[in-house]
Protein backbone atom coordinates (compact mmCIF):
# COMPACT_ATOMS: atom_id res chain seq x y z
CA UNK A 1 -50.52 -18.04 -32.30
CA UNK A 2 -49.18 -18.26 -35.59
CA UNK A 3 -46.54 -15.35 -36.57
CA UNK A 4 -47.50 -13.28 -40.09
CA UNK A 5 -44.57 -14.02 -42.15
CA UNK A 6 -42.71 -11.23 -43.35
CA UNK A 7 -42.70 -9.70 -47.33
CA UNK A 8 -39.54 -10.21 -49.19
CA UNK A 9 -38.25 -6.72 -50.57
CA UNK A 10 -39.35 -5.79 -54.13
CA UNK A 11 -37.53 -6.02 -56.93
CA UNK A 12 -38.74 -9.15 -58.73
CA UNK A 13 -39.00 -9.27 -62.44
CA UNK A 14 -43.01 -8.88 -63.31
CA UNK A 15 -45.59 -10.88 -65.19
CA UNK A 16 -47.36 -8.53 -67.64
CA UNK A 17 -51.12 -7.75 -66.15
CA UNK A 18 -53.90 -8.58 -68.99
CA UNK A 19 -56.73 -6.16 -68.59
CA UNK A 20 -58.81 -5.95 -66.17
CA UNK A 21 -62.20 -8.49 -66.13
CA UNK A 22 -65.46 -7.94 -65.13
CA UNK A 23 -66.10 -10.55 -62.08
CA UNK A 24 -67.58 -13.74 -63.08
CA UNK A 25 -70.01 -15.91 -60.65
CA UNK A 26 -68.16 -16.18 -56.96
CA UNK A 27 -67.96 -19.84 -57.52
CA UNK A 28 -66.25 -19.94 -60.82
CA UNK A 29 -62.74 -19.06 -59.47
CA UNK A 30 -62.85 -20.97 -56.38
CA UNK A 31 -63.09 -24.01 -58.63
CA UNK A 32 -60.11 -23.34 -60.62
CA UNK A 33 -58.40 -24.56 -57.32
CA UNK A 34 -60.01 -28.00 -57.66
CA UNK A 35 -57.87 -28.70 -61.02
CA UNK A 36 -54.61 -29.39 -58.56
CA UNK A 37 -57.27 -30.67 -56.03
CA UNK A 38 -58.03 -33.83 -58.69
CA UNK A 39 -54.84 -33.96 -59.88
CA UNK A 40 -52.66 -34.88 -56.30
CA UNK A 41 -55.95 -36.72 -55.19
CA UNK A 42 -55.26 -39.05 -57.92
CA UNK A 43 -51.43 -39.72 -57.62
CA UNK A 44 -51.71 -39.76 -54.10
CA UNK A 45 -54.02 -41.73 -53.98
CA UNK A 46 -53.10 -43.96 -56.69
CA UNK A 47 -51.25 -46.60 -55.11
CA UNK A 48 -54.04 -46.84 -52.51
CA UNK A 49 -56.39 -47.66 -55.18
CA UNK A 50 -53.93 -50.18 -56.96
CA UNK A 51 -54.46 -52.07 -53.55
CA UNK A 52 -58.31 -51.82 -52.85
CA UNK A 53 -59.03 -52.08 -57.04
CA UNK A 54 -62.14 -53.87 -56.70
CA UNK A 55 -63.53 -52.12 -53.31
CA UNK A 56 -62.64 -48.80 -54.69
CA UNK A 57 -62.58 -48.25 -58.47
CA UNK A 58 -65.80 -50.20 -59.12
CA UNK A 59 -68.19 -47.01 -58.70
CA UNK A 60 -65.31 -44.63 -60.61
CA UNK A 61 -66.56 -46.67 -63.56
CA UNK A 62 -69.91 -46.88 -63.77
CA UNK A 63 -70.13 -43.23 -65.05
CA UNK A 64 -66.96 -43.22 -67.20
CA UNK A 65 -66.95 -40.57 -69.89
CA UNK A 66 -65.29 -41.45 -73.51
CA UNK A 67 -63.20 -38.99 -75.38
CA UNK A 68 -64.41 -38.49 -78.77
CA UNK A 69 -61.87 -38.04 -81.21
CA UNK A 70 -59.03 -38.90 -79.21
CA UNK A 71 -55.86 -41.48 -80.12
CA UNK A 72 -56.21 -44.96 -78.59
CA UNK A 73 -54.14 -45.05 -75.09
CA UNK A 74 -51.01 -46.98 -74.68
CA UNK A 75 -51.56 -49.49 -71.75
CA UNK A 76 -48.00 -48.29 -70.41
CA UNK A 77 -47.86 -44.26 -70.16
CA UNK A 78 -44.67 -44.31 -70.63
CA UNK A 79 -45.58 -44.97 -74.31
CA UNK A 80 -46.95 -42.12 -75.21
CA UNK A 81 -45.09 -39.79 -76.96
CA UNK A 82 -44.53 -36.28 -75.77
CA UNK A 83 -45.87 -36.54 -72.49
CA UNK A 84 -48.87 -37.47 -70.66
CA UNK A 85 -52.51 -34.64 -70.93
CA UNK A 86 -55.06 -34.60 -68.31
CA UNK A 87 -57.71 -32.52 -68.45
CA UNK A 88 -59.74 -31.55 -65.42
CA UNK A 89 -63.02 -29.81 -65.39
CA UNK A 90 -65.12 -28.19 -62.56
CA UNK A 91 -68.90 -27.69 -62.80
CA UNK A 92 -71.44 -25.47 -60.83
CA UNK A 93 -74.22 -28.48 -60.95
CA UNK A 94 -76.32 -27.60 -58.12
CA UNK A 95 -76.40 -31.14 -55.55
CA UNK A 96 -79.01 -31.10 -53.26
CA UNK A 97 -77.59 -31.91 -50.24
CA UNK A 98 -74.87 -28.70 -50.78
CA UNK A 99 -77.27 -26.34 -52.66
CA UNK A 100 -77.88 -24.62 -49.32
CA UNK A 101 -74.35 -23.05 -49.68
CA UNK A 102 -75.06 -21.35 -52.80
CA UNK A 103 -77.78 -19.25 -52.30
CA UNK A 104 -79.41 -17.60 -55.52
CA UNK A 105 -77.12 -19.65 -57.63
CA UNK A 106 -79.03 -22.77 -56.63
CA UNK A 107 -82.67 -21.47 -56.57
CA UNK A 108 -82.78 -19.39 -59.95
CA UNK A 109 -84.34 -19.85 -62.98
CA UNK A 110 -80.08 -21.14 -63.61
CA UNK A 111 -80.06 -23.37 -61.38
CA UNK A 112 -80.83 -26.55 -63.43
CA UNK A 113 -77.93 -25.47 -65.89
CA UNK A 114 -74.61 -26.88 -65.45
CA UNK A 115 -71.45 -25.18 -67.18
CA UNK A 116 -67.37 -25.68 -67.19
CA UNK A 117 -66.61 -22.86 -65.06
CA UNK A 118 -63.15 -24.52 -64.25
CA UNK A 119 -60.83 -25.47 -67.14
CA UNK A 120 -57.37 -26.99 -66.28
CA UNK A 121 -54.99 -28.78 -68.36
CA UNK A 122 -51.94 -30.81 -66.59
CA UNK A 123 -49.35 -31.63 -68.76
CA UNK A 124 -46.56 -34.56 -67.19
CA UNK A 125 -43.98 -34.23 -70.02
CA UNK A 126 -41.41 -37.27 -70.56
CA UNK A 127 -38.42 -37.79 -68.45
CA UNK A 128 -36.85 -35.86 -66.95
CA UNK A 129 -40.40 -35.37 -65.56
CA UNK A 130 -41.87 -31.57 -65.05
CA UNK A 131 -45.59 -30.59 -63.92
CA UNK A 132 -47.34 -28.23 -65.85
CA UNK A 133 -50.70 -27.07 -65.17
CA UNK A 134 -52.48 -24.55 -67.28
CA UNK A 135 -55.81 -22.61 -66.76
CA UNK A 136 -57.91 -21.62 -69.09
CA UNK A 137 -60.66 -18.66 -68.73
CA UNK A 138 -64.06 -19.40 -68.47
CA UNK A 139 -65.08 -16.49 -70.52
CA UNK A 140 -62.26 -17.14 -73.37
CA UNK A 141 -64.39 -16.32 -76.46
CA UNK A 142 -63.25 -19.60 -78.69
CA UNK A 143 -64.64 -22.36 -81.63
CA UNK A 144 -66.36 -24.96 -80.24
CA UNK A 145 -66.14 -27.89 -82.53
CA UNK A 146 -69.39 -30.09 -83.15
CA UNK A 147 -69.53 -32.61 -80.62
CA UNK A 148 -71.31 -36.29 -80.44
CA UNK A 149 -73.92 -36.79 -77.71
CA UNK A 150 -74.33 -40.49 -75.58
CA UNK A 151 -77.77 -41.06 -77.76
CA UNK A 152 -75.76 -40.43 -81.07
CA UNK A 153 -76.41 -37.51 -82.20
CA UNK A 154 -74.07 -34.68 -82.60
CA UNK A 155 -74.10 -30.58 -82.03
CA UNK A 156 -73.41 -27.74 -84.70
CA UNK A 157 -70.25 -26.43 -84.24
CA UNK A 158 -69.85 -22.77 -83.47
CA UNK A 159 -67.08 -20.34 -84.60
CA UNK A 160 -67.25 -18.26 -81.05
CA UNK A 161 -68.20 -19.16 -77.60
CA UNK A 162 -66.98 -18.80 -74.24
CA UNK A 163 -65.35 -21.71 -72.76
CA UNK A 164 -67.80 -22.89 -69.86
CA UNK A 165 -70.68 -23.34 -72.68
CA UNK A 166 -68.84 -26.72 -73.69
CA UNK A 167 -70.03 -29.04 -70.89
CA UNK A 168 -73.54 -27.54 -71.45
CA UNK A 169 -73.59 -28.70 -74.89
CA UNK A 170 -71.94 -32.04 -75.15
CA UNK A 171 -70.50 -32.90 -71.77
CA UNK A 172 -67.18 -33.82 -70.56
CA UNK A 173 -65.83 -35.48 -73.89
CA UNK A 174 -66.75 -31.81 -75.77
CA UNK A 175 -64.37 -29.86 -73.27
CA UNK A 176 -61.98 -31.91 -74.18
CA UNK A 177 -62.61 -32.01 -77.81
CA UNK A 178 -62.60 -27.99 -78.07
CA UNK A 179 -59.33 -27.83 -75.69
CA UNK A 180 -57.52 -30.67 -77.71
CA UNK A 181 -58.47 -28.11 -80.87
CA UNK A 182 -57.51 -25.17 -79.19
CA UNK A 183 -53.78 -26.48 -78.14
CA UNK A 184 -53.44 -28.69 -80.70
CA UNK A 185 -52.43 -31.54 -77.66
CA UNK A 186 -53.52 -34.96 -77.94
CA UNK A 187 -55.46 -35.39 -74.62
CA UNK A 188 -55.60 -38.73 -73.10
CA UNK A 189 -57.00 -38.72 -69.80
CA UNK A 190 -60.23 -36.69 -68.17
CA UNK A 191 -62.34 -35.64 -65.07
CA UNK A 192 -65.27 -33.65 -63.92
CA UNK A 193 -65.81 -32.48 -60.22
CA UNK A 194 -68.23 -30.16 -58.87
CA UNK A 195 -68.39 -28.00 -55.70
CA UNK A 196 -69.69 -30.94 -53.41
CA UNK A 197 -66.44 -32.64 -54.75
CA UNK A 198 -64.21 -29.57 -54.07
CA UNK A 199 -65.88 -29.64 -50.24
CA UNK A 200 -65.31 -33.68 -49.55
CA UNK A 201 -61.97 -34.14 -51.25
CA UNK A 202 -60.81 -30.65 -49.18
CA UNK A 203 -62.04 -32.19 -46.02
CA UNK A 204 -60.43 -35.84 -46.67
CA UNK A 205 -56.84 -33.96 -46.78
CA UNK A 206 -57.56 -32.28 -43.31
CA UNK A 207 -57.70 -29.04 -45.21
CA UNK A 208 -54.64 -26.51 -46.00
CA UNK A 209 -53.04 -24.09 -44.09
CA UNK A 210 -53.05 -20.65 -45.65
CA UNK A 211 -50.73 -17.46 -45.13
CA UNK A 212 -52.74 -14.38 -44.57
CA UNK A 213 -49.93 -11.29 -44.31
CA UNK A 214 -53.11 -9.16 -43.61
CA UNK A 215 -56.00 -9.88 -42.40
CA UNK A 216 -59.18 -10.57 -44.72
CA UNK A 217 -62.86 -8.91 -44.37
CA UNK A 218 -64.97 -9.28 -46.60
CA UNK A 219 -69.14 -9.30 -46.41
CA UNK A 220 -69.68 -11.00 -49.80
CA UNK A 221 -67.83 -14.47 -48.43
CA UNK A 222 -68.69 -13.33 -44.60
CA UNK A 223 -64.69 -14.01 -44.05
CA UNK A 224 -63.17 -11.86 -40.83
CA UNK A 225 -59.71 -13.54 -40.48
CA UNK A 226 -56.53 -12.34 -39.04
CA UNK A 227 -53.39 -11.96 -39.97
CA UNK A 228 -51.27 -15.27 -39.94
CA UNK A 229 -51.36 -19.68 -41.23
CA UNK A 230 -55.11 -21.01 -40.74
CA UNK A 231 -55.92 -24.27 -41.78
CA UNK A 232 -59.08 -24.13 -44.58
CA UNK A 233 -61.39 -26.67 -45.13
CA UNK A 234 -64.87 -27.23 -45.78
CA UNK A 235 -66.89 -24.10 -46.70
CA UNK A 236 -64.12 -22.11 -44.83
CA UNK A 237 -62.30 -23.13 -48.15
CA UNK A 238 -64.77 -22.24 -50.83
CA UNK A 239 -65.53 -18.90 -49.19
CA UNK A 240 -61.65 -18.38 -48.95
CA UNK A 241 -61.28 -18.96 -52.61
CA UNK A 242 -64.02 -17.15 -53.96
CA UNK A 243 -63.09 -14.15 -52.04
CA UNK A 244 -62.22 -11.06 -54.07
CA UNK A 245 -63.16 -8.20 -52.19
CA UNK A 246 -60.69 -8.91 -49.26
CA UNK A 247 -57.66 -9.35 -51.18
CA UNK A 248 -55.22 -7.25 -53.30
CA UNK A 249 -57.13 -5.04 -55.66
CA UNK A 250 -60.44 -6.29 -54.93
CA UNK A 251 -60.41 -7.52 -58.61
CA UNK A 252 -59.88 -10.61 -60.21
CA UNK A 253 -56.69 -10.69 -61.09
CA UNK A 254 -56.11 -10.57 -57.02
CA UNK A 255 -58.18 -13.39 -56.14
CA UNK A 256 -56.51 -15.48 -58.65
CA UNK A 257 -53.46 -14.85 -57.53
CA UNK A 258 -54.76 -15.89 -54.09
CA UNK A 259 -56.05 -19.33 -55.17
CA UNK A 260 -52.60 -20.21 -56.94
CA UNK A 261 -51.09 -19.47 -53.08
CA UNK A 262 -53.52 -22.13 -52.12
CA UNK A 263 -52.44 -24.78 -54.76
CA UNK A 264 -49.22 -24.36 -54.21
CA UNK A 265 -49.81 -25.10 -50.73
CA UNK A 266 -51.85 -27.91 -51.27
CA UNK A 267 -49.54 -29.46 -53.40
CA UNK A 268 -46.71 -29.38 -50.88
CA UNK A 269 -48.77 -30.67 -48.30
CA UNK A 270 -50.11 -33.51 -50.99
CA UNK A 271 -47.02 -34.92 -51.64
CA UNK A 272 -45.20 -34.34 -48.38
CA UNK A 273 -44.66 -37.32 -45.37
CA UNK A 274 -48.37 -36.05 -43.54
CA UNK A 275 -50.11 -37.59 -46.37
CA UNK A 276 -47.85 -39.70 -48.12
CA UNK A 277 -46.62 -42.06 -44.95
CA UNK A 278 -50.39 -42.18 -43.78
CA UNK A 279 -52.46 -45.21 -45.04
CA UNK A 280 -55.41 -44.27 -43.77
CA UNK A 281 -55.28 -40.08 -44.85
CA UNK A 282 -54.65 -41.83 -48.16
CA UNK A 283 -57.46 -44.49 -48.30
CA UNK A 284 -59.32 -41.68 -47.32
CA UNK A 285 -58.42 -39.77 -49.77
CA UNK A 286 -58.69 -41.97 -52.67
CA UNK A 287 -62.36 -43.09 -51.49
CA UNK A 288 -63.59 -39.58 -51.58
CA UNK A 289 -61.65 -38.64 -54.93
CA UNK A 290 -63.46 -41.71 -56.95
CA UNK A 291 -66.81 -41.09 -54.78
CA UNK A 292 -66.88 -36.80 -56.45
CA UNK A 293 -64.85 -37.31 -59.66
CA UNK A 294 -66.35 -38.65 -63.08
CA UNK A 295 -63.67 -40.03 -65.33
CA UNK A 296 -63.20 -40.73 -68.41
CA UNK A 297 -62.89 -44.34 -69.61
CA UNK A 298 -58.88 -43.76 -70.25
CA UNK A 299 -58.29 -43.09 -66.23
CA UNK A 300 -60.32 -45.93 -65.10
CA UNK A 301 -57.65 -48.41 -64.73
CA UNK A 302 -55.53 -48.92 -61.84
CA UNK A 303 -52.60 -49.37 -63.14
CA UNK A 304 -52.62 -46.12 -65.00
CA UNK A 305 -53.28 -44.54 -61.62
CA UNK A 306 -50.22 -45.94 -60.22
CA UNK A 307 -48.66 -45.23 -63.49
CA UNK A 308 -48.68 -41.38 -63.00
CA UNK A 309 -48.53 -41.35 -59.35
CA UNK A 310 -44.99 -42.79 -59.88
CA UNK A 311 -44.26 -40.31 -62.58
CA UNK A 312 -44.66 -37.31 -60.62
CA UNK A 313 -43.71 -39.05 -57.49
CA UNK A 314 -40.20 -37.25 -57.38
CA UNK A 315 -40.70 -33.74 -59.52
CA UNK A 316 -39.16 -31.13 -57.38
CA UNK A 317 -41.53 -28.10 -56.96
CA UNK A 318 -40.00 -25.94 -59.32
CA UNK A 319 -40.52 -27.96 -61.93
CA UNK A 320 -44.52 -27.90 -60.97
CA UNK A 321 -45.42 -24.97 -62.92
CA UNK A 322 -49.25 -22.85 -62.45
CA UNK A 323 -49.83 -20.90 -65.47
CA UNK A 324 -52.55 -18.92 -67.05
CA UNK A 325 -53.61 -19.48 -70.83
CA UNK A 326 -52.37 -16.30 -72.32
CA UNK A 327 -55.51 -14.00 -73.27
CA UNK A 328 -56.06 -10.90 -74.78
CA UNK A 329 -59.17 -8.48 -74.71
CA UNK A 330 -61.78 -9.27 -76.78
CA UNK A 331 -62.37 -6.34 -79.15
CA UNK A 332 -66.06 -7.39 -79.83
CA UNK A 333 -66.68 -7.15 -76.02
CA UNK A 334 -64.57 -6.03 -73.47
CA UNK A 335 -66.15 -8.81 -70.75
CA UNK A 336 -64.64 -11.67 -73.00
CA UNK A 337 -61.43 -12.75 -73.32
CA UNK A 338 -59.88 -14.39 -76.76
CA UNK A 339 -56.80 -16.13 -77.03
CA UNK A 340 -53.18 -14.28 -77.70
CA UNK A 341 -51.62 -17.09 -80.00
CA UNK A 342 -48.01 -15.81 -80.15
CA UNK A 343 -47.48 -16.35 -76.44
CA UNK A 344 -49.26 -19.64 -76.42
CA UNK A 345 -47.59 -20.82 -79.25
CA UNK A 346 -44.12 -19.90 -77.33
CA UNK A 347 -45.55 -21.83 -74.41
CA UNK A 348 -46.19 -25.10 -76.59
CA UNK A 349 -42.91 -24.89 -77.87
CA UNK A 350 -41.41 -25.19 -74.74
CA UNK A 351 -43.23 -27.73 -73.10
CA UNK A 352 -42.76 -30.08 -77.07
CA UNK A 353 -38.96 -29.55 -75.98
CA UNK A 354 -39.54 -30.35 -72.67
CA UNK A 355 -37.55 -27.22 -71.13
CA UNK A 356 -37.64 -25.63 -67.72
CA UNK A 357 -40.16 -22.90 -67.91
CA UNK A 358 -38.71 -19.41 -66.78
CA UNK A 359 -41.31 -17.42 -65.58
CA UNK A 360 -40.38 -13.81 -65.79
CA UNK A 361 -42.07 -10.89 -63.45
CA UNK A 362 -43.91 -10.82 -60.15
CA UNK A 363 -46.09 -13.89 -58.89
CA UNK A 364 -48.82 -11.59 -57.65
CA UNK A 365 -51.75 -10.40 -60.01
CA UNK A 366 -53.92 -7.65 -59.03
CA UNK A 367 -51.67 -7.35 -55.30
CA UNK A 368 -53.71 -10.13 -54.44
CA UNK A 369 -50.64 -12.15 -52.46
CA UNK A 370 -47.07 -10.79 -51.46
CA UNK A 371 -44.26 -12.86 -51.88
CA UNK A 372 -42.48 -14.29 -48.64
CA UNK A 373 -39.37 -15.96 -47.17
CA UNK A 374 -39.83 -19.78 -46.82
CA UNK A 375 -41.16 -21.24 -43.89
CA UNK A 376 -41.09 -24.62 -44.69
CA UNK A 377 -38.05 -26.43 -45.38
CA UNK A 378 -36.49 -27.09 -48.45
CA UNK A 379 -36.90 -29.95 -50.25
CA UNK A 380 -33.54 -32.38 -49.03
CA UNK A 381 -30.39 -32.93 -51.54
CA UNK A 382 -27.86 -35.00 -51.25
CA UNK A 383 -24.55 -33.44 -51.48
CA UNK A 384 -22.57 -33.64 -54.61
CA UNK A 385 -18.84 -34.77 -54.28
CA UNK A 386 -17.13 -32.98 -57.23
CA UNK A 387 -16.19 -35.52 -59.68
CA UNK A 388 -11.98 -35.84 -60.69
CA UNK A 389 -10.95 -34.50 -63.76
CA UNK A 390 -10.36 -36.84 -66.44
CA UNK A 391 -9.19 -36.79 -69.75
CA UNK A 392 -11.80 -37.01 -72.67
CA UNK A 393 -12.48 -40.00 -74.41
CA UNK A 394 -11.62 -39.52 -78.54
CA UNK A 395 -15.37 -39.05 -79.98
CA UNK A 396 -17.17 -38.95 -76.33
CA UNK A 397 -18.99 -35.34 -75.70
CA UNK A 398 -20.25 -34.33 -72.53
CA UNK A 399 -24.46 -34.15 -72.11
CA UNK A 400 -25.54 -30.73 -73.19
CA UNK A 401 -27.14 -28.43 -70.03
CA UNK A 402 -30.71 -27.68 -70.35
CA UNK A 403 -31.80 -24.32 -71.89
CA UNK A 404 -34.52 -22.59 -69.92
CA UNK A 405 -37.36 -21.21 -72.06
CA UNK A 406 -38.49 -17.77 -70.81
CA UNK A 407 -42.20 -17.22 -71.22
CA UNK A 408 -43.07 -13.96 -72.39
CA UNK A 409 -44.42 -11.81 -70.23
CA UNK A 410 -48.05 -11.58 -70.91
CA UNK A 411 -48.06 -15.24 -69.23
CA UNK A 412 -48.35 -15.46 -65.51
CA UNK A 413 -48.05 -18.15 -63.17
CA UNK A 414 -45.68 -19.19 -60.17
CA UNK A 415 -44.34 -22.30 -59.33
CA UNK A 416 -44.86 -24.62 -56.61
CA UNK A 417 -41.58 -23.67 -54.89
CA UNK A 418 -42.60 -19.95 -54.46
CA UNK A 419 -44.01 -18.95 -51.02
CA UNK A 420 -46.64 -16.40 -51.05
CA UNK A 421 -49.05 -14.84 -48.35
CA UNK A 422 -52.71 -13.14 -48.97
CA UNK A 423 -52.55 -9.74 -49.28
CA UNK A 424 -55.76 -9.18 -47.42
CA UNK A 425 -57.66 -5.83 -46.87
CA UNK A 426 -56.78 -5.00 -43.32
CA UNK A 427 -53.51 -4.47 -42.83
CA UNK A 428 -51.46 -4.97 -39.55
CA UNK A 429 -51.46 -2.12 -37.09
């Protein structure tokens, strides 16, 4: 029986809370989980697919999106300047054979409406190589630019809209386009999943173990856990990261502090020796990733896939960084969200200059996880032999140490190195 890991003591600088939001539909958070989800399946399974090409990439083409307005891609990523973009979208579509999960969702007057509920950005910045992987709000109230439609025809562009209305009215390529606008970042790569996808490519990984410090109830997700690691998969995993009620606050800003426990998570076990050393868990996993992803026409090729598998290969996990597009209330109406520009701006900054990001204050939002000791192991160094002193060479200076930037406050995230445990609604006895 697994042991509930033990809180550290408090003390830790804090993240600014935004205020907080009205609850949007259950399966709209879980699905900001499936950003990291895409983006390991990918590299991981990248030089999988550079082997099988033919067997396995053939059907990741035949619905290829293009990127309207986008630069040209470099055949060698390497070439592009300022780092690598991939943008990763998750959609409520309604699939028959997993529309039984989803109760009214799927049998509404909705239900034949599909909308971007899950907006991710992953930035792979030049070397030295850092992670950075930014969420952005469904309901952030933003332009959406006109967009051009497969048959030719284009949309009128709108000065406010939330977020998830993109995919609705020009697809995959106008998510990108309004992101690329909003960030000013030159996105190059794309993909869409949707909740079967979030199911199969959860499953192919042999699902994630989760820390619960308490235990969870909650009627909404029909979750009664106890305290203590379970390994999530399947709907176990949806319901787990759609749950609100049995975490933290019972609000929002607790669940989403739960579902950046499980990415972490799933990123260590992603790129650790389980999946890594094991053909087959990664055959598996790059069939079911190309079988529940659409691409765009930039991430079709191979090579490219190997190409950023090798370029994230070796970034430590505190340089793979979860944040949370700075927002602000929207005066106009208090269930939106609109976009606070100074912090963003700072965060732009800092990723153009390539620095470490500090993240300053607690990782919990909304008491929805508790920080905790380590119970993996650390990643392995190799030990450092001082080097002897020697005199400097006439005109030679020595490399200048990297400056941290410190995000302000009002942005929150953790990093992949941080440990953290649901703080679920029934606490020990």
């Amino acid at each position: 029986m697994s042991e509930t890991p033990t809180p550290e003591t408090p003390g830790r600088r804090t993240v600014a809370r935004h205020g907080a939001l009205t609850s949007p539909h259950p399966f709209s958070q879980l699905l900001k989980i499936l950003g990291i989800v895409i983006a390991v399946a990918l590299v991981s399974g990248a030089g999988v697919a550079a082997y099988a090409a033919i067997d396995i990439t053939s059907s990741f083409t035949q619905d290829a999106v293009e990127l309207e307005g986008q630069e040209s891609v470099p055949p060698d990523i390497g070439a592009i300047e300022g780092g690598v973009n991939l943008f990763l979208a998750g959609t409520d579509a309604c699939e028959p054979q997993y529309a039984g999960y989803f109760g009214d969702r799927c049998t509404g007057a909705d239900s034949e409406g599909e909308l971007n509920d899950v907006n991710m950005l992953v930035h792979i910045s030049d070397n030295p190589r850092r992670v950075t992987v930014i969420s952005f709000p469904r309901d952030l109230m933003i332009p959406i630019p006109s967009c051009t439609l497969e048959d030719g025809s284009t949309t009128s562009p709108m000065s406010k809209q939330m977020l998830n209305t993109a995919y609705a009215y020009g697809g995959l390529g106008c998510v990108v386009k309004t992101v690329s606008q909003l960030t000013g970042l030159d996105i190059q790569y794309a993909a869409k999943v949707t909740w079967g996808g979030v199911i199969e490519i959860t499953n192919a990984v042999g699902g994630v173990d989760v820390c619960l410090a308490n235990g969870i109830k909650d009627p909404y997700t029909g979750i009664d856990w106890a305290a203590g690691t379970r390994n999530i998969q399947g709907i176990d995993a949806l319901q787990f990261l759609r749950t609100r009620h049995g975490v933290g606050n019972g609000g929002d800003l607790g669940r989403i502090s739960n579902q950046q426990q499980y990415m972490s998570r799933l990123a260590r076990k992603l790129v650790s020796e389980e999946v890594l050393s094991n053909p087959a868990t990664l055959y598996k996993l790059a069939t079911t990733a190309v079988d529940n992803i659409t691409p765009s026409q930039s991430l079709t090729n191979p090579v490219t896939l190997v190409q950023i598998a090798l370029a994230v290969k070796n970034v430590p996990f505190d340089e793979i960084v979860f944040i949370q597009y700075p927002v602000l209330d929207d005066p106009a109406d208090n269930d939106r969200v609109v976009p606070n520009t100074s912090a963003a701006d700072a965060l732009w900054t800092a990723i153009a200059a390539n620095q470490p990001l500090e993240l300053t204050g607690e990782v919990s939002q909304g008491e929805g996880v508790v920080v905790v000791e380590p119970t993996t192991p650390a990643e392995p160094t190799t030990p450092v032999e001082p080097a002897p002193e020697a005199s400097a060479t006439p005109g030679e200076t020595s490399a200048p140490t990297e400056t941290a930037a410190e995000l302000p406050s009002s942005i929150a995230g953790q990093t992949a190195a941080q440990e953290t445990c649901s703080n679920g609604n029934v606490k020990s006895r």
